[in-house]
Every structure is written in structure tokens, then in C-alpha cells.
C-alpha atoms as a PDB file:
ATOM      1  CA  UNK A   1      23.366 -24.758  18.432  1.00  0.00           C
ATOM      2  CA  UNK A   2      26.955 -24.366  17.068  1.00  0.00           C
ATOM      3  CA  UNK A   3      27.178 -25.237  13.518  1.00  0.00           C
ATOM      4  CA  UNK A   4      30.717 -26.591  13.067  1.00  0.00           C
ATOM      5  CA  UNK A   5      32.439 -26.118   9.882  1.00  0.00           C
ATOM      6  CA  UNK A   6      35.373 -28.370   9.722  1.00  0.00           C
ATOM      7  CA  UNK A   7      33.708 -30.827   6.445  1.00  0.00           C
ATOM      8  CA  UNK A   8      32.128 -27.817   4.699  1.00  0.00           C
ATOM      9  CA  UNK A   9      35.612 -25.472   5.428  1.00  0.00           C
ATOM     10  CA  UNK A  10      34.945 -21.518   5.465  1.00  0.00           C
ATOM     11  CA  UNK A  11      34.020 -20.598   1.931  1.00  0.00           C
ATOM     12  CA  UNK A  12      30.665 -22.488   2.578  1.00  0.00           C
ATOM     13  CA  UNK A  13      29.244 -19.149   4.742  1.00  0.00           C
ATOM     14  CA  UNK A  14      31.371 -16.463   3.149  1.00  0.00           C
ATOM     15  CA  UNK A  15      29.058 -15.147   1.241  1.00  0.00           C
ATOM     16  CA  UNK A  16      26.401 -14.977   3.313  1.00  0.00           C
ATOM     17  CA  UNK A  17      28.581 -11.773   5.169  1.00  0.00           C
ATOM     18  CA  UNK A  18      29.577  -8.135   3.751  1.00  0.00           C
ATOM     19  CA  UNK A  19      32.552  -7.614   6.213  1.00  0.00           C
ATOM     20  CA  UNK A  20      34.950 -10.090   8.420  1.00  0.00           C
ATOM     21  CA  UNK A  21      36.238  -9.091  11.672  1.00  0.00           C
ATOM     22  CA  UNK A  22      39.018 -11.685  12.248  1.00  0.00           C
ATOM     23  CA  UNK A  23      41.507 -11.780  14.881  1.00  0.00           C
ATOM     24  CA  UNK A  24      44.988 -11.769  14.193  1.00  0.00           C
ATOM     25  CA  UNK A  25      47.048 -13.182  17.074  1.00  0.00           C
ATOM     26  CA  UNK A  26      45.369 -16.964  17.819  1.00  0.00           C
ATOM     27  CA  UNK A  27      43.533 -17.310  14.320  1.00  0.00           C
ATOM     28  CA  UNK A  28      45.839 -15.776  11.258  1.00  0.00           C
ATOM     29  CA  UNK A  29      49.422 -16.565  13.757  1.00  0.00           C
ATOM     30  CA  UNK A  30      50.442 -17.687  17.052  1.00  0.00           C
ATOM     31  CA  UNK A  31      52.953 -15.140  17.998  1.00  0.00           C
ATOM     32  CA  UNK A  32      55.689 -16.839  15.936  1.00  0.00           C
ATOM     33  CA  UNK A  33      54.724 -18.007  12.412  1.00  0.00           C
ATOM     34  CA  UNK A  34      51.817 -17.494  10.455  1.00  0.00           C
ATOM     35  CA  UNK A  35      49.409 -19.906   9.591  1.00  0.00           C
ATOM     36  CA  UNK A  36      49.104 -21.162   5.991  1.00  0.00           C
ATOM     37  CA  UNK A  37      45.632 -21.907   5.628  1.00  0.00           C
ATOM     38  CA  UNK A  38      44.373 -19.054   7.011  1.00  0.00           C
ATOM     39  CA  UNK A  39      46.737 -17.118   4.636  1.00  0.00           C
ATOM     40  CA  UNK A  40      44.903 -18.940   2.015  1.00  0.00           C
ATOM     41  CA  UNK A  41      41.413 -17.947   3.113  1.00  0.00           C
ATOM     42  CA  UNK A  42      42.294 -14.556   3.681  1.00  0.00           C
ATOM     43  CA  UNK A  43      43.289 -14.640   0.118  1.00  0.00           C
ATOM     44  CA  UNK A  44      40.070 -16.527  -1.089  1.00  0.00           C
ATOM     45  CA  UNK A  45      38.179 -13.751   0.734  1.00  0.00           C
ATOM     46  CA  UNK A  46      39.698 -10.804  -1.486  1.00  0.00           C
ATOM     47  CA  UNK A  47      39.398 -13.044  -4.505  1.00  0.00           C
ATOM     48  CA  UNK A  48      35.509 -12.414  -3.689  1.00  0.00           C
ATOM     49  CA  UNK A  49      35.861  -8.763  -2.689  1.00  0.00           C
ATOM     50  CA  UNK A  50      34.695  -9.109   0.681  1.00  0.00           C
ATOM     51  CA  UNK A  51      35.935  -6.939   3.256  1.00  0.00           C
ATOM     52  CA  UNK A  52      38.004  -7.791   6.296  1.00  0.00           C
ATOM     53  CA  UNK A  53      39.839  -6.149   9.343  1.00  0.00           C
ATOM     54  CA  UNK A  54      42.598  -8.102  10.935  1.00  0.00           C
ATOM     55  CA  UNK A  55      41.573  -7.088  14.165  1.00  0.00           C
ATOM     56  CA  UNK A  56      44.223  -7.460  17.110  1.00  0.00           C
ATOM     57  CA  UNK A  57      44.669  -6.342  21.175  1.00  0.00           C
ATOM     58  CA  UNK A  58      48.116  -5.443  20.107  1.00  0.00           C
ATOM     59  CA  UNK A  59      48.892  -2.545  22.108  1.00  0.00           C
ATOM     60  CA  UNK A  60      50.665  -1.062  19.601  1.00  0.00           C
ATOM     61  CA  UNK A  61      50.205   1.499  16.843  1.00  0.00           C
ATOM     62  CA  UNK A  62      48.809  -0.234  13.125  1.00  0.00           C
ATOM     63  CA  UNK A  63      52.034   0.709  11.821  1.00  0.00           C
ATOM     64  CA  UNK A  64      54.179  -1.364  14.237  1.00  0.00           C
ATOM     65  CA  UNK A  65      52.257  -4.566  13.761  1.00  0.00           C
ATOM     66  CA  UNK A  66      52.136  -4.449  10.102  1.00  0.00           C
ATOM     67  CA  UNK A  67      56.368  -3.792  10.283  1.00  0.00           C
ATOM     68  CA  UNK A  68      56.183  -6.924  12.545  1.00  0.00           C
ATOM     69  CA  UNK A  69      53.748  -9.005   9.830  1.00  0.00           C
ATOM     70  CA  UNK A  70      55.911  -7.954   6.741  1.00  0.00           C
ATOM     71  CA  UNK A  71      58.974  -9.787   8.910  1.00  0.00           C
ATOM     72  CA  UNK A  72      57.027 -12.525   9.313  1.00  0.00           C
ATOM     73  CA  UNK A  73      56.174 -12.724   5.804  1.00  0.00           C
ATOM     74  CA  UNK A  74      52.853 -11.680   5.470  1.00  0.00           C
ATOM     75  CA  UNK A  75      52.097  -9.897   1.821  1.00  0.00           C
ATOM     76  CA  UNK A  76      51.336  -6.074   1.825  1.00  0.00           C
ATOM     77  CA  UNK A  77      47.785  -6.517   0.535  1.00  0.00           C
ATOM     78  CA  UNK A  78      47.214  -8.366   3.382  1.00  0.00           C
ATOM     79  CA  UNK A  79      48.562  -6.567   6.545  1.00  0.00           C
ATOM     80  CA  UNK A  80      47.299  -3.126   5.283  1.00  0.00           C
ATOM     81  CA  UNK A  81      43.977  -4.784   7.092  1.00  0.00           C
ATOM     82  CA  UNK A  82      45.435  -4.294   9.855  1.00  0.00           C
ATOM     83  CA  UNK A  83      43.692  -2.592  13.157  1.00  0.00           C
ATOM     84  CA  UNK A  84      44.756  -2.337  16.418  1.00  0.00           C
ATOM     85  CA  UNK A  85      43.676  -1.971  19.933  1.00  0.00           C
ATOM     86  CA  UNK A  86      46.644   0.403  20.159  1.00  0.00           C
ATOM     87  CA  UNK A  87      45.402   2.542  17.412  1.00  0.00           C
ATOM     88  CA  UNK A  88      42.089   3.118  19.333  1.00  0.00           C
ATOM     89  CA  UNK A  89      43.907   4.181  22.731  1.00  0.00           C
ATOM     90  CA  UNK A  90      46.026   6.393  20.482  1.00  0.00           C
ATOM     91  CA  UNK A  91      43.281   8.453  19.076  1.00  0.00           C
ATOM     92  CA  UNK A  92      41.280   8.410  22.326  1.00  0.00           C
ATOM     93  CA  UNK A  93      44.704   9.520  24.302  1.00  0.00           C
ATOM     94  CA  UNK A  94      45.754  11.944  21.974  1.00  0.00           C
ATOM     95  CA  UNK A  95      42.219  13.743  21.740  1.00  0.00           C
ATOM     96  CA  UNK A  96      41.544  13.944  26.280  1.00  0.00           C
ATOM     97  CA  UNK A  97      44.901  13.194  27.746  1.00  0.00           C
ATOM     98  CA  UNK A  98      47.617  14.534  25.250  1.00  0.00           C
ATOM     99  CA  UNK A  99      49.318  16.561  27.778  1.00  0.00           C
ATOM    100  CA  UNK A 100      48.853  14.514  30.980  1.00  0.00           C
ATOM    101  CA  UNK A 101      51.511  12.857  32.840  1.00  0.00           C
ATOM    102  CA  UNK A 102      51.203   9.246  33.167  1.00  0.00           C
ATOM    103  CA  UNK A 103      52.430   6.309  34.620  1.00  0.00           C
ATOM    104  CA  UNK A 104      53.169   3.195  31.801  1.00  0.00           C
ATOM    105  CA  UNK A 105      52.537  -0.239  32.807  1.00  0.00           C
ATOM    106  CA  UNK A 106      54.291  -2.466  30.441  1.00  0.00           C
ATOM    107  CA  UNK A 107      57.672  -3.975  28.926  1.00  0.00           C
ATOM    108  CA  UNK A 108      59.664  -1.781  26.964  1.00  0.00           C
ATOM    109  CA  UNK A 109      58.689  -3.101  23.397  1.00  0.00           C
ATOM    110  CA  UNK A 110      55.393  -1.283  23.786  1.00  0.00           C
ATOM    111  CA  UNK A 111      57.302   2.417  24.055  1.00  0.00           C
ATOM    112  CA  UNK A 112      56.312   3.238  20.973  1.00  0.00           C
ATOM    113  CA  UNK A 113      52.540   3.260  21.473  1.00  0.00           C
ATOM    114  CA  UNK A 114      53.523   7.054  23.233  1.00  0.00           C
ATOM    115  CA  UNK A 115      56.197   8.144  21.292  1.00  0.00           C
ATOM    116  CA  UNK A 116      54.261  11.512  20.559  1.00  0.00           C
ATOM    117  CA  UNK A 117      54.051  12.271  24.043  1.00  0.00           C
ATOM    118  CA  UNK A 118      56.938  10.313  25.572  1.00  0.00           C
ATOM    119  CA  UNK A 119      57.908  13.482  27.519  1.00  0.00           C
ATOM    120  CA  UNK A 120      54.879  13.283  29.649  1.00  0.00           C
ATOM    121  CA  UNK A 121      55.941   9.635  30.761  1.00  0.00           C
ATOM    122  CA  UNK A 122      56.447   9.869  34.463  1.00  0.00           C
ATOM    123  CA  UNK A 123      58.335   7.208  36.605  1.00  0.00           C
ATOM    124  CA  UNK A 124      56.941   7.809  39.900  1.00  0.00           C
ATOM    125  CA  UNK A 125      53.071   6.320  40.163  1.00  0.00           C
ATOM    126  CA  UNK A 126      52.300   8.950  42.679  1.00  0.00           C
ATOM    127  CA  UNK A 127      53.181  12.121  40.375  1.00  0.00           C
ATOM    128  CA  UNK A 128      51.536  10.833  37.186  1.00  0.00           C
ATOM    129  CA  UNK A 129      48.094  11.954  36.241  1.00  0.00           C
ATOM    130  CA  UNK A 130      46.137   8.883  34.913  1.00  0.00           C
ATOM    131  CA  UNK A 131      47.940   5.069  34.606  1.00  0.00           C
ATOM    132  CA  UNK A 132      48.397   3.434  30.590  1.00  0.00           C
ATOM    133  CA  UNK A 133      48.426  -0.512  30.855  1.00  0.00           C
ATOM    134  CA  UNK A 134      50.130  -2.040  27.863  1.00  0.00           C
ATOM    135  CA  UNK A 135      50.306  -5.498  29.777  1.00  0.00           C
ATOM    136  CA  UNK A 136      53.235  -6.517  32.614  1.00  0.00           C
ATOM    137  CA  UNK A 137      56.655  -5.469  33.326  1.00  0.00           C
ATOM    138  CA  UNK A 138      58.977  -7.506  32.232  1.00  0.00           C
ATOM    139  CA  UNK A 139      60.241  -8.382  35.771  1.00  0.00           C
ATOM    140  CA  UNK A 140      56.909  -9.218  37.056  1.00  0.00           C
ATOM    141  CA  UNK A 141      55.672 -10.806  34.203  1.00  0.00           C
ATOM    142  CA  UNK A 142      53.577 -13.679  36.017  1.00  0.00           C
ATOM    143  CA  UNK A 143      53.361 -11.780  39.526  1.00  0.00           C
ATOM    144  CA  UNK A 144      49.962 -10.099  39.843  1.00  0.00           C
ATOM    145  CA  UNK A 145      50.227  -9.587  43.473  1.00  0.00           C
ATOM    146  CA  UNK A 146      53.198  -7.167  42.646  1.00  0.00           C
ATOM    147  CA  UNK A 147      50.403  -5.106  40.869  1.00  0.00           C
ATOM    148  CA  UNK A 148      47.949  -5.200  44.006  1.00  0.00           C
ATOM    149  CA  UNK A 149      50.559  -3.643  45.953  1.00  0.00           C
ATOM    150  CA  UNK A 150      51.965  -1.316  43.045  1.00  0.00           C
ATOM    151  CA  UNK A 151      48.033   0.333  43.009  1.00  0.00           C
ATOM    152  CA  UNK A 152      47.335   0.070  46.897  1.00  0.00           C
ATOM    153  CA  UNK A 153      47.318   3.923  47.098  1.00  0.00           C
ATOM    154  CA  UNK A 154      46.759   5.135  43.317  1.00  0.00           C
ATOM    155  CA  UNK A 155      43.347   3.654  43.042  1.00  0.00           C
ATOM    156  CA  UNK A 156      41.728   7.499  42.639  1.00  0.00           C
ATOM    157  CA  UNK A 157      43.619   7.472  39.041  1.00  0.00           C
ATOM    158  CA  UNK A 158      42.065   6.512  36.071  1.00  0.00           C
ATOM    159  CA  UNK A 159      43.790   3.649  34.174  1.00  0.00           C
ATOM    160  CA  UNK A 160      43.907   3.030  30.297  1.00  0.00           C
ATOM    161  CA  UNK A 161      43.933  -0.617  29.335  1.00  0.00           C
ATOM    162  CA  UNK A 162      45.209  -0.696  25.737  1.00  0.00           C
ATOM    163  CA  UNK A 163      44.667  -4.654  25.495  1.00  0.00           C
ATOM    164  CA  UNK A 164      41.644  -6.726  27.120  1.00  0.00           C
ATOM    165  CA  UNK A 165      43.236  -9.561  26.821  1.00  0.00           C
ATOM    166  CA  UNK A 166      43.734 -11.507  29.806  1.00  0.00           C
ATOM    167  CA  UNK A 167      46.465 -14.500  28.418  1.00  0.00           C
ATOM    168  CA  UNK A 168      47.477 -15.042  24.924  1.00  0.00           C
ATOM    169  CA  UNK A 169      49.461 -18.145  23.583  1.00  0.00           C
ATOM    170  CA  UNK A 170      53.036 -17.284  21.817  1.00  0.00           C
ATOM    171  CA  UNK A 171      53.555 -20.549  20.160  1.00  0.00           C
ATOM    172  CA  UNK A 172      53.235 -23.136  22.709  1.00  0.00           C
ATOM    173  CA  UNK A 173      53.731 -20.709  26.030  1.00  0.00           C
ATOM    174  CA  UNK A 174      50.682 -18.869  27.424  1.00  0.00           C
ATOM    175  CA  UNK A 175      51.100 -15.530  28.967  1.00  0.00           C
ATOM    176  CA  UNK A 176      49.631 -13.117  30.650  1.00  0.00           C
ATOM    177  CA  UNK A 177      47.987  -9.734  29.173  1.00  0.00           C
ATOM    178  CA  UNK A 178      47.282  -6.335  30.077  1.00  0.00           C
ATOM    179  CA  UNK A 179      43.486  -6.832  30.964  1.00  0.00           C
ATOM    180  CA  UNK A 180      44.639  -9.546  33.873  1.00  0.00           C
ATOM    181  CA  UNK A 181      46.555  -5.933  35.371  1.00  0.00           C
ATOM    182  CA  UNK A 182      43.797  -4.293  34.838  1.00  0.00           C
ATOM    183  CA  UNK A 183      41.199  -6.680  36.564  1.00  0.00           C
ATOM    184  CA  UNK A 184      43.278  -6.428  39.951  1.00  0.00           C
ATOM    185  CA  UNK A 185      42.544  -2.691  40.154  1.00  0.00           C
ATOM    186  CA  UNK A 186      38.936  -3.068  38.590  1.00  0.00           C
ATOM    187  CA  UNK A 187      38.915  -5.342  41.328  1.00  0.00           C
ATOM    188  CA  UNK A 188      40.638  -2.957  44.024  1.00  0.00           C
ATOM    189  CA  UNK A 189      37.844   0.032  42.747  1.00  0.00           C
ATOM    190  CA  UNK A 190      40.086   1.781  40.422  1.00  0.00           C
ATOM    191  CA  UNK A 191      38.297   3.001  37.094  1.00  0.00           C
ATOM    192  CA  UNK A 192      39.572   0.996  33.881  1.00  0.00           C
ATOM    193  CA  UNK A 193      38.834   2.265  30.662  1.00  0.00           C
ATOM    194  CA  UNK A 194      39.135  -0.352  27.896  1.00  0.00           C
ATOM    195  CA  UNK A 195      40.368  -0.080  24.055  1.00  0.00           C
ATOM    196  CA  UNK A 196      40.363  -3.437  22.039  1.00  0.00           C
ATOM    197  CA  UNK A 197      38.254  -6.587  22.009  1.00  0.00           C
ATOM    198  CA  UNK A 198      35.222  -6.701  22.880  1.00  0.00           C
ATOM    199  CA  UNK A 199      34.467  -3.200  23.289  1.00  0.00           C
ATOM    200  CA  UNK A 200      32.811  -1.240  20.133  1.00  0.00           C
ATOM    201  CA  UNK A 201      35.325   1.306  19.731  1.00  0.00           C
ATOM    202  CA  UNK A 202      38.129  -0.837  18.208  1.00  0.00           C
ATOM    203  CA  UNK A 203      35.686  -2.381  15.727  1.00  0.00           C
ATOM    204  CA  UNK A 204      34.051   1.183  14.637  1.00  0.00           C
ATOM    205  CA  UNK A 205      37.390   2.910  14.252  1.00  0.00           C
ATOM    206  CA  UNK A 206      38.660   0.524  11.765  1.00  0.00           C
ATOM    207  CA  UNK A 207      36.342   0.165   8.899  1.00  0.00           C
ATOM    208  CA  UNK A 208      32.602   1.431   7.682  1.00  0.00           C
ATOM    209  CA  UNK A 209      30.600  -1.154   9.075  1.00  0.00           C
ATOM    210  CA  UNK A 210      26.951   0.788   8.714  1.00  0.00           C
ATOM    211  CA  UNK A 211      24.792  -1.951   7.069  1.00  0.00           C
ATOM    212  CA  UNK A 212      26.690  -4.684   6.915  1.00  0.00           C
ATOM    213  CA  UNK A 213      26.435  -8.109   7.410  1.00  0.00           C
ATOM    214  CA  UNK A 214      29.121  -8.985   9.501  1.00  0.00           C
ATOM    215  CA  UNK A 215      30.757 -12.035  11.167  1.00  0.00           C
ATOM    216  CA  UNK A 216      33.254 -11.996  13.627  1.00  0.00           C
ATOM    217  CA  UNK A 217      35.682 -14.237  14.050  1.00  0.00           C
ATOM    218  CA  UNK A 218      38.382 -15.462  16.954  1.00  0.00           C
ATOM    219  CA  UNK A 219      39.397 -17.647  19.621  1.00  0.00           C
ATOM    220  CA  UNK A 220      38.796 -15.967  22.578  1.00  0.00           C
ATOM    221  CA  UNK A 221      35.666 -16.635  23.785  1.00  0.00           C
ATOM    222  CA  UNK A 222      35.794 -13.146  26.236  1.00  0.00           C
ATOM    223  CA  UNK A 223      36.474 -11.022  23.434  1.00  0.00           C
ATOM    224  CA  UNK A 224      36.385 -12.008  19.966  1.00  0.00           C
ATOM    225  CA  UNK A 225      33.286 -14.052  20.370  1.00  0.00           C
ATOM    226  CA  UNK A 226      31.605 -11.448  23.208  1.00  0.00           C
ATOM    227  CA  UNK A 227      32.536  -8.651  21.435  1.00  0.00           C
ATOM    228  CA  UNK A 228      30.119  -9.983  18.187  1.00  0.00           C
ATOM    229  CA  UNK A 229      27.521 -10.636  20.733  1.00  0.00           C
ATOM    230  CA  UNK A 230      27.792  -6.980  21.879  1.00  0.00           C
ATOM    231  CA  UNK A 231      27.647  -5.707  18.885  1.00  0.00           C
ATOM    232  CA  UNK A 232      24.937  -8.475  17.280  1.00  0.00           C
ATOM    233  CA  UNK A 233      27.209  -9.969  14.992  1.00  0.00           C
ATOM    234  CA  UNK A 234      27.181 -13.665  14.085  1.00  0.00           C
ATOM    235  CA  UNK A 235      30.697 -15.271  15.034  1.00  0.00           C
ATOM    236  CA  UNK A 236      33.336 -18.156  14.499  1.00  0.00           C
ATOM    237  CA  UNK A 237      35.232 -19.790  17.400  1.00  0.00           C
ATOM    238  CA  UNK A 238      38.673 -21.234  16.392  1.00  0.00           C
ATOM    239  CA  UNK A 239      38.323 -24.000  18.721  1.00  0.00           C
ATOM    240  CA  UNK A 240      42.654 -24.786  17.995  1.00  0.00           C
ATOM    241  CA  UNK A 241      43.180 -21.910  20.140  1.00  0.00           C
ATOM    242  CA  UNK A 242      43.392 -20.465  23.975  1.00  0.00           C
ATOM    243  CA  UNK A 243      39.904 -22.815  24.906  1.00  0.00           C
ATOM    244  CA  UNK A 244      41.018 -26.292  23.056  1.00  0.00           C
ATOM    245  CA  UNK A 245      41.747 -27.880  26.151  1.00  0.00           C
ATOM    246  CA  UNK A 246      38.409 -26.928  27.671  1.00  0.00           C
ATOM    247  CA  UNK A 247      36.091 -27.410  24.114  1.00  0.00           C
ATOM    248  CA  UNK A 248      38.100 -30.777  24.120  1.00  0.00           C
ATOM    249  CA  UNK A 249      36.857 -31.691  27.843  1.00  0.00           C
ATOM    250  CA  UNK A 250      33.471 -30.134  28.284  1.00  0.00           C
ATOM    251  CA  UNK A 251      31.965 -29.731  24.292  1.00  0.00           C
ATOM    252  CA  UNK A 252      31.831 -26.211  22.610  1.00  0.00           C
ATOM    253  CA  UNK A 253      28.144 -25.991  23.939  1.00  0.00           C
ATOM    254  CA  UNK A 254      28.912 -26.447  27.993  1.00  0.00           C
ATOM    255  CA  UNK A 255      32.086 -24.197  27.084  1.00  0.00           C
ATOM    256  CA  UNK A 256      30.379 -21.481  25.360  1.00  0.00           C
ATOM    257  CA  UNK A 257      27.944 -20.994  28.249  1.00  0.00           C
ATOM    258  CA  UNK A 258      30.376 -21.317  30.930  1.00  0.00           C
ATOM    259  CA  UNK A 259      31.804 -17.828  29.336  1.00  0.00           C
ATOM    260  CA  UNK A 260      27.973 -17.069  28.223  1.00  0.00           C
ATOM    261  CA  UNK A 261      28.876 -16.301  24.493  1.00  0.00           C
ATOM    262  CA  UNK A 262      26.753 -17.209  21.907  1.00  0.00           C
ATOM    263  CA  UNK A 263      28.919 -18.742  19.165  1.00  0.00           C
ATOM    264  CA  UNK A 264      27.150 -19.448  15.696  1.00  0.00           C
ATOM    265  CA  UNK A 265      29.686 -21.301  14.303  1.00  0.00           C
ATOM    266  CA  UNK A 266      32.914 -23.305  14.939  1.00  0.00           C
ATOM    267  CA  UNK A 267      35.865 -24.355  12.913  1.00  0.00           C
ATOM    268  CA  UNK A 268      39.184 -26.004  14.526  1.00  0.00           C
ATOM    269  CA  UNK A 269      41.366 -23.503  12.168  1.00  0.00           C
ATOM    270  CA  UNK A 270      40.257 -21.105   9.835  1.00  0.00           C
ATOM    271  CA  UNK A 271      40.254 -22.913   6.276  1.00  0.00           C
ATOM    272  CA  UNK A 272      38.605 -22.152   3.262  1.00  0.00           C
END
């Protein structure tokens, strides 16, 4: 049963956990402006001195999302939390693939995740050694048939998915994310290779977590809440973001087993 936290407000169970694993993009902003409150409870939690990550599927380095925070006007003592899916591919990329060609699937925005081996970028699919998914081209951005064709004959390659993400809401429009790429050639037989929410490697990387009580927190229900159940880590659902329509129709309990995620505890925003 999902203990929802709305009267009681977050500070009622933060002490019960060492370390927070909270999403950034659908709990702390929404692509465009940060939210206050959970400002405020991020601030409550260092008052405390708990630990917490600001976990995101960004894929982009930490650096680059904490430049993109500070314009949004997030303090320094809070964005230095920051850890990203991008990070994760970049230390996994840079250790086996450093001087492979590859093929970048992606707007231009998310250049910078290869700037150390930009040379090795290749523009023809059939030349490049292994594929890096960053999310859609900008000119295809809601086409994912364009992708089915794109792979029809490169499904022997190896893809890197730096976000697992299959939609994410900027402000009031939903769009599509690298891991919705990535499931049309995991579902053509190509090999995917995932860095971010829910897999382990994006939560070990960023923080000593060896004996911790830990909660995660989010509002994706295939990561951020899956990715605690991997990993046997209580969670939060914010139930304001990309499942409100459905926890709104169907309850948080017939919603939470639709996606089978075990969700310990639910909050419409994060609050203290």
C-alpha cells in the first residue's frame, strides 16, 4: 500500500533515509523553471546533513547541466549534486570505445557529450563503428518510423542509449526521448546498451551509497521508481508529473501495477 504524503509533507520520512536519489527534470523543474518548494526541501534536507544526488537522463556531461541550472537560478550548493546519465556514458565510452567511429543520434545541443572525441563522429551510418543515441533529430523529432528505416541494415552495430527515457514533459509539451529510439531497434534485434535511470550504473557512479538507507525519488514510474526497485530502495512517486493523468483516472495502486513498480510512498510535489 502507497502511503501518501501530501498532509504530513516530506520532512515527516526524511530521517528515516541516509541518502536521496531525486530526479531532477519532472520533480526539482519542468524543463523551464524550477520549482519552489522543492527548492525549499532540497534546502531543508542539507539543513539536516543528509545526502542527495540530483539524478537526471540528461544526456549531457554534469558540467553542462549545472551551467544550464545556474541560468535558471538554482544556487551553487545545490547543483554541485548534480549527476548525469551523460556522465555515465562518458566514462563507459571513454574507457571501451574512445577511438571508435560512431554514428550520433540526436539534435545538435547534445554535441558536447563527445567533444573529446568529436573527430571520430562519422556521418554515414554504414561507416561508423557502434551508434550513440542522445534522443531524436531535430527534423524527425516525433517520427519513429524514420528510425525503423534509418536502422533497417545497421542492426549488427551496437547502440549506446545515453537517456532511458522514453517522453519527458518541457513545461506543458511532452516529448519524446532517446530510449523511445532505442526501443525500435531493441525491437528490430539490435543490441542497446543503457546509461541512466533505472539501470545501476548511473546511481553507483555518483555517490558512496555502501550502507545506506536510501530512498529514491521521481515521477517516472519506468525509471525513477523501477530503478529503486532494482536496486531495493524504498521510493517516492511525484504523482504532478508524466503519470497524473493516469494516477488521476485509475488510482496510484491500479497505476503502479500496470507499470509493476512498487512505490512506497506518494506525494503530488515534493514539499517539505
Amino acid at each position: 500500500m502507497t502511503k501518501n504524503l501530501d498532509n504530513d509533507g516530506f520532512r515527516s520520512i526524511a530521517d528515516d533515509y541516509d541518502l536521496f536519489y531525486i530526479d531532477l527534470w519532472g520533480v526539482i523543474h519542468n524543463g523551464i523553471r524550477l520549482h519552489k518548494e522543492a527548492i525549499i526541501t532540497l534546502k531543508k534536507i542539507l539543513e539536516i546533513k543528509k545526502e542527495f544526488v540530483l539524478l537526471t537522463n540528461a544526456p549531457r556531461p554534469n558540467q553542462t547541466v549545472k551551467v544550464f541550472l545556474e541560468k535558471m537560478g538554482m544556487e551553487k550548493n545545490i547543483r554541485e549534486h548534480v549527476f548525469t546519465s551523460g556522465e555515465a556514458s562518458l566514462n563507459y565510452l571513454k574507457k571501451f570505445h574512445f577511438t571508435e567511429k560512431f554514428f550520433h543520434i540526436g539534435p545538435p545541443r547534445d554535441f558536447d557529450l563527445f567533444n573529446d572525441f568529436k573527430n571520430n563522429q562519422s556521418t554515414d551510418i554504414s561507416s561508423s563503428q557502434y551508434l550513440l543515441c542522445t534522443g531524436l533529430f531535430d527534423d524527425h523529432d516525433k517520427n519513429l518510423n524514420y528510425y525503423k528505416e534509418l536502422f533497417e541494415n545497421h542492426i549488427n552495430k551496437k547502440m549506446i542509449c545515453t537517456n532511458p527515457d522514453l517522453i519527458v514533459d518541457r513545461g506543458d509539451i511532452r516529448e519524446l526521448c532517446a530510449g523511445s529510439v532505442a526501443m525500435v531497434f531493441e525491437k528490430m534485434g539490435g543490441e542497446v546498451i543503457y546509461f541512466g535511470k533505472p539501470y545501476p550504473e548511473v546511481y553507483n557512479q555518483s555517490i558512496d551509497n555502501i550502507n545506506k538507507k536510501i530512498l529514491s525519488i521521481g515521477d517516472n514510474l519506468n525509471t525513477d521508481i523501477k530503478g529503486a526497485n532494482l536496486l531495493n530502495y524504498d521510493s517516492l512517486l511525484i504523482s504532478n508529473g508524466v503519470h497524473k493523468n493516469e494516477i488521476i483516472d485509475k488510482g496510484i495502486e491500479k497505476t503502479s501495477k500496470q507499470y509493476e513498480a512498487i512505490v512506497n510512498y506518494m506525494q503530488s510535489d515534493l514539499k517539505w
